[in-house]
N, C-alpha and C. Protein backbone atom coordinates (compact mmCIF):
# COMPACT_ATOMS: atom_id res chain seq x y z
N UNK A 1 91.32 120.47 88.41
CA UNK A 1 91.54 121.11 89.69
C UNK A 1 90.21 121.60 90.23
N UNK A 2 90.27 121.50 91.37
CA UNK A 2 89.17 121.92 91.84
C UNK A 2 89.13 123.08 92.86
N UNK A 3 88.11 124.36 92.64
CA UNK A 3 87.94 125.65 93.67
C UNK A 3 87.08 125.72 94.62
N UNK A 4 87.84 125.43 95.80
CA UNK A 4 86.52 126.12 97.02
C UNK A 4 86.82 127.20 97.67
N UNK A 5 85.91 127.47 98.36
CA UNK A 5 86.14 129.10 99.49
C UNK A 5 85.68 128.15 100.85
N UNK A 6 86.75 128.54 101.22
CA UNK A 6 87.10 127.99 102.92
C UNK A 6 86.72 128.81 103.69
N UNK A 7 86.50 128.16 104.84
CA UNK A 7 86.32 128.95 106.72
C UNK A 7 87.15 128.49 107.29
N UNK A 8 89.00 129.13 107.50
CA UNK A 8 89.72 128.39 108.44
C UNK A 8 89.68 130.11 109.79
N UNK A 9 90.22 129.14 110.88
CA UNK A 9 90.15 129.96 112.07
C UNK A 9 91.74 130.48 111.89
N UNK A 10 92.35 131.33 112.36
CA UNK A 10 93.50 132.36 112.55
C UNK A 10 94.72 131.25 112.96
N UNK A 11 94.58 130.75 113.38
CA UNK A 11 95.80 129.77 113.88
C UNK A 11 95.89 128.72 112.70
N UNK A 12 95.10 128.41 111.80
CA UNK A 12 95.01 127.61 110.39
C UNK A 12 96.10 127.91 109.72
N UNK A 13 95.63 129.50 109.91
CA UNK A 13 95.95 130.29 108.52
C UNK A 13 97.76 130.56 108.94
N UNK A 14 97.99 130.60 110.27
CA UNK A 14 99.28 131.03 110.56
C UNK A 14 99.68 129.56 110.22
N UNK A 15 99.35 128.26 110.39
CA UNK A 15 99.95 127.28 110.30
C UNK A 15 99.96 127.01 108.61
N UNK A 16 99.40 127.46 107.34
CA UNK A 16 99.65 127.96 106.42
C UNK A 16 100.76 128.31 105.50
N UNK A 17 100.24 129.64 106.06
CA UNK A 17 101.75 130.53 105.96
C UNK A 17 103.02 129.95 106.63
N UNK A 18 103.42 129.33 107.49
CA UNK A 18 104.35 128.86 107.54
C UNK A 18 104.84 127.32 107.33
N UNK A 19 103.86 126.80 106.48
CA UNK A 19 104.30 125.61 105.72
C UNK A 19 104.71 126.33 104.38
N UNK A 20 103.76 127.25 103.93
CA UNK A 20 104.39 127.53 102.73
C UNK A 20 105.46 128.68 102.47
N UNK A 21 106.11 129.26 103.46
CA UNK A 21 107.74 129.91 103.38
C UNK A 21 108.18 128.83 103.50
N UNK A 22 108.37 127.65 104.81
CA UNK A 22 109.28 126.44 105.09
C UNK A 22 109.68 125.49 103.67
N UNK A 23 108.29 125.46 103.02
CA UNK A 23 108.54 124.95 101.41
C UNK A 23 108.57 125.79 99.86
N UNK A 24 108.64 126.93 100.67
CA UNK A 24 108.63 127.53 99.29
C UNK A 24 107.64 127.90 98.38
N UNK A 25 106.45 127.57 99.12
CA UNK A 25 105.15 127.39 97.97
C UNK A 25 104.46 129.04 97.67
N UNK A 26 103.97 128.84 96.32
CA UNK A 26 103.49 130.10 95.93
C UNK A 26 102.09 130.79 96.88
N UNK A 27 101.44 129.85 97.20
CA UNK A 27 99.77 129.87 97.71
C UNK A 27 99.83 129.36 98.72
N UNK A 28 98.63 129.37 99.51
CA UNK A 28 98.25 128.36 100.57
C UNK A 28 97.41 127.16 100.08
N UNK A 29 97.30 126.99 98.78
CA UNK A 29 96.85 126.08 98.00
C UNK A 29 97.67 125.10 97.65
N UNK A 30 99.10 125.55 97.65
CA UNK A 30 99.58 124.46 97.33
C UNK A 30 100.29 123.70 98.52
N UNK A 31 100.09 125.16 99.83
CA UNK A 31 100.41 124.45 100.90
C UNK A 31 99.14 123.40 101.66
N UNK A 32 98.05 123.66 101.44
CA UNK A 32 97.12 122.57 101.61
C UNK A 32 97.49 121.27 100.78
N UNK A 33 98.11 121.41 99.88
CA UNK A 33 98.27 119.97 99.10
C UNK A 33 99.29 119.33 99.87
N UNK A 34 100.66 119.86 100.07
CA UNK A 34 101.63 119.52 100.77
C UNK A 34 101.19 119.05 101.85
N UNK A 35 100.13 119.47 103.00
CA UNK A 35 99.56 118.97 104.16
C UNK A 35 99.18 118.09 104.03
N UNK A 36 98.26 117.65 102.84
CA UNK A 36 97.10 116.58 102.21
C UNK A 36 98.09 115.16 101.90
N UNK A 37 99.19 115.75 101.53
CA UNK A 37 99.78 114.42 101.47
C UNK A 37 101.04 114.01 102.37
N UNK A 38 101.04 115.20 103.40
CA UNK A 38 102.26 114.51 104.75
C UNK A 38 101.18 113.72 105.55
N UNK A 39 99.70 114.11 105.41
CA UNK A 39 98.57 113.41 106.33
C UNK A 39 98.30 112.01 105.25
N UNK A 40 98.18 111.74 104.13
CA UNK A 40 98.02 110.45 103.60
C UNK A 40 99.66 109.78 103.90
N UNK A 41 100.16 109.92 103.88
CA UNK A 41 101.68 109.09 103.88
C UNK A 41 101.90 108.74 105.58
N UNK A 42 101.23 109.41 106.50
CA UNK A 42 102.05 109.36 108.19
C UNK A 42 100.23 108.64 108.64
N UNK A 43 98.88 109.38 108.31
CA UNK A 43 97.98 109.37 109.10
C UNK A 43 97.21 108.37 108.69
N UNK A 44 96.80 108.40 107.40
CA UNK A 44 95.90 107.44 106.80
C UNK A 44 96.07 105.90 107.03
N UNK A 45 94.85 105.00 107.56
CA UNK A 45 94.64 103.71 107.56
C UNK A 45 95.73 103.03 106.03
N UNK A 46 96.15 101.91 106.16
CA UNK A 46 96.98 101.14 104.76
C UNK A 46 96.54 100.95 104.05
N UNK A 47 95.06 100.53 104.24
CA UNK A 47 93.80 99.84 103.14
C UNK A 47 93.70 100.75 102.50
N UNK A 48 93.91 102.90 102.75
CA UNK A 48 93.57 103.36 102.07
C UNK A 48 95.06 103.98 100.67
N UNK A 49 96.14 103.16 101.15
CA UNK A 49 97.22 103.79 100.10
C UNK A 49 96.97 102.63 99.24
N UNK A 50 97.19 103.57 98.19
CA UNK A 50 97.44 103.11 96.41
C UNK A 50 98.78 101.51 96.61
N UNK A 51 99.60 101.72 97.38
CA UNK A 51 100.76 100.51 98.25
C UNK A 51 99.75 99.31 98.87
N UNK A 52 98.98 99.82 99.01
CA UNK A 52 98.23 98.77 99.85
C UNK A 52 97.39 98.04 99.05
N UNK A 53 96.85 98.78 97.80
CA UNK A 53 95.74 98.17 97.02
C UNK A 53 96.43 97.54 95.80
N UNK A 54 98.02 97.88 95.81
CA UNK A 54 98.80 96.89 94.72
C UNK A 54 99.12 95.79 95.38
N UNK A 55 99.63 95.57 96.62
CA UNK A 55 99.59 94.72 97.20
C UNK A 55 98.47 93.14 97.58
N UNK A 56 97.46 93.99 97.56
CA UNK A 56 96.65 93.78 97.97
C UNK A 56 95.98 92.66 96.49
N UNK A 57 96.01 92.99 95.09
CA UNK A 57 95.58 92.57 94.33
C UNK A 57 97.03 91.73 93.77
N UNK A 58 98.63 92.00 94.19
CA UNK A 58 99.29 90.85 93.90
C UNK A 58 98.57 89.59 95.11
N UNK A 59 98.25 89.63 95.98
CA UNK A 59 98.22 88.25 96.50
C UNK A 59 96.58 87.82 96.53
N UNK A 60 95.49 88.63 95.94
CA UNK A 60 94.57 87.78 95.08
C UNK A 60 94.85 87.18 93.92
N UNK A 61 95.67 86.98 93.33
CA UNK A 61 96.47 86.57 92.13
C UNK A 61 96.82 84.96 92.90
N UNK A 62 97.73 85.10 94.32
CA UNK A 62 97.91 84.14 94.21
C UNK A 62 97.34 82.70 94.06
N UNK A 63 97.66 81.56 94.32
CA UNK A 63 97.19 79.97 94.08
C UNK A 63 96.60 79.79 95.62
N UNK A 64 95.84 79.44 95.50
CA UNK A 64 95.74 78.38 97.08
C UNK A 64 96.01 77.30 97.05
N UNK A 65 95.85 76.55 98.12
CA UNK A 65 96.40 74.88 98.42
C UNK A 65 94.93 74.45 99.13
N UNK A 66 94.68 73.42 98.36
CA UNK A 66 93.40 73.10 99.09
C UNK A 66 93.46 71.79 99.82
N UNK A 67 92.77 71.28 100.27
CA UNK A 67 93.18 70.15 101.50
C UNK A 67 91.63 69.47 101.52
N UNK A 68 91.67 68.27 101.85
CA UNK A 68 90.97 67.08 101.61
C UNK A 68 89.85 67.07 103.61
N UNK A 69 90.82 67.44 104.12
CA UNK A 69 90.51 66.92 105.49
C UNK A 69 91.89 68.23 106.44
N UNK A 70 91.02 68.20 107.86
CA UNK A 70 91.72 68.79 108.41
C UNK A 70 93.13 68.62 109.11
N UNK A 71 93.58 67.23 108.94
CA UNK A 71 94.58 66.63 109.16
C UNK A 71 95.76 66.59 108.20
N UNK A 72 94.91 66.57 107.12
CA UNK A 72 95.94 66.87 106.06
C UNK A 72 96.52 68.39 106.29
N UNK A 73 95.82 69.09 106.48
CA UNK A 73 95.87 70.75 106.78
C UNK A 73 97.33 70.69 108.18
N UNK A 74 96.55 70.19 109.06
CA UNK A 74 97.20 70.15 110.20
C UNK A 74 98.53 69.19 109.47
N UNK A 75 98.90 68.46 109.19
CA UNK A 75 100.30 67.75 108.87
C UNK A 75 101.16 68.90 107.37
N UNK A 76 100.16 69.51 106.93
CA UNK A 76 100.74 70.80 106.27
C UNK A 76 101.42 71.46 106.80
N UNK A 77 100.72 72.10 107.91
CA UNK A 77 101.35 73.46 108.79
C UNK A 77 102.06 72.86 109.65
N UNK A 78 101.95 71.75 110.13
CA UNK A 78 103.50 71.23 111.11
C UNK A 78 105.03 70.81 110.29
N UNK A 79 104.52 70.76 108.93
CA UNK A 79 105.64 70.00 108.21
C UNK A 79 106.38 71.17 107.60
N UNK A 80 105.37 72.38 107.43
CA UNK A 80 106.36 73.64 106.99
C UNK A 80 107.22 74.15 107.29
């Protein structure tokens, strides 16, 4: 775990405190975590979820199809 000492402005701190009555949380520490991860699940780019990078390494796994000429390619993708 890790400790820092913060600078939030007054309206932070009220938005805080009322994540952590709404959830129950002991601290505003654990209501920063709760924030930290409604903002990775709704805000964050895909490339950056853990979903994205399993994904991402099932279909480097997969096979390719390789092709001789571009016609062959082209009578590939029309015949699919």
């Amino acid at each position: 775990m890790v400790q820092a000492i913060i600078d939030i402005e007054n309206r932070t701190n009220r938005v805080l405190n009322i994540v952590k009555a709404k959830f129950g949380l002991k601290d505003k520490s654990e209501a920063i975590n709760v924030m930290a991860e409604q903002y990775e699940k709704e805000l964050l780019e895909p490339q950056l979820r853990p979903e994205y990078a399993a994904k991402l390494n099932s279909i480097r796994k997969q096979k390719g199809i390789r092709f001789k000429s571009i016609s062959e390619l082209r009578e590939h993708i029309e015949n699919a």
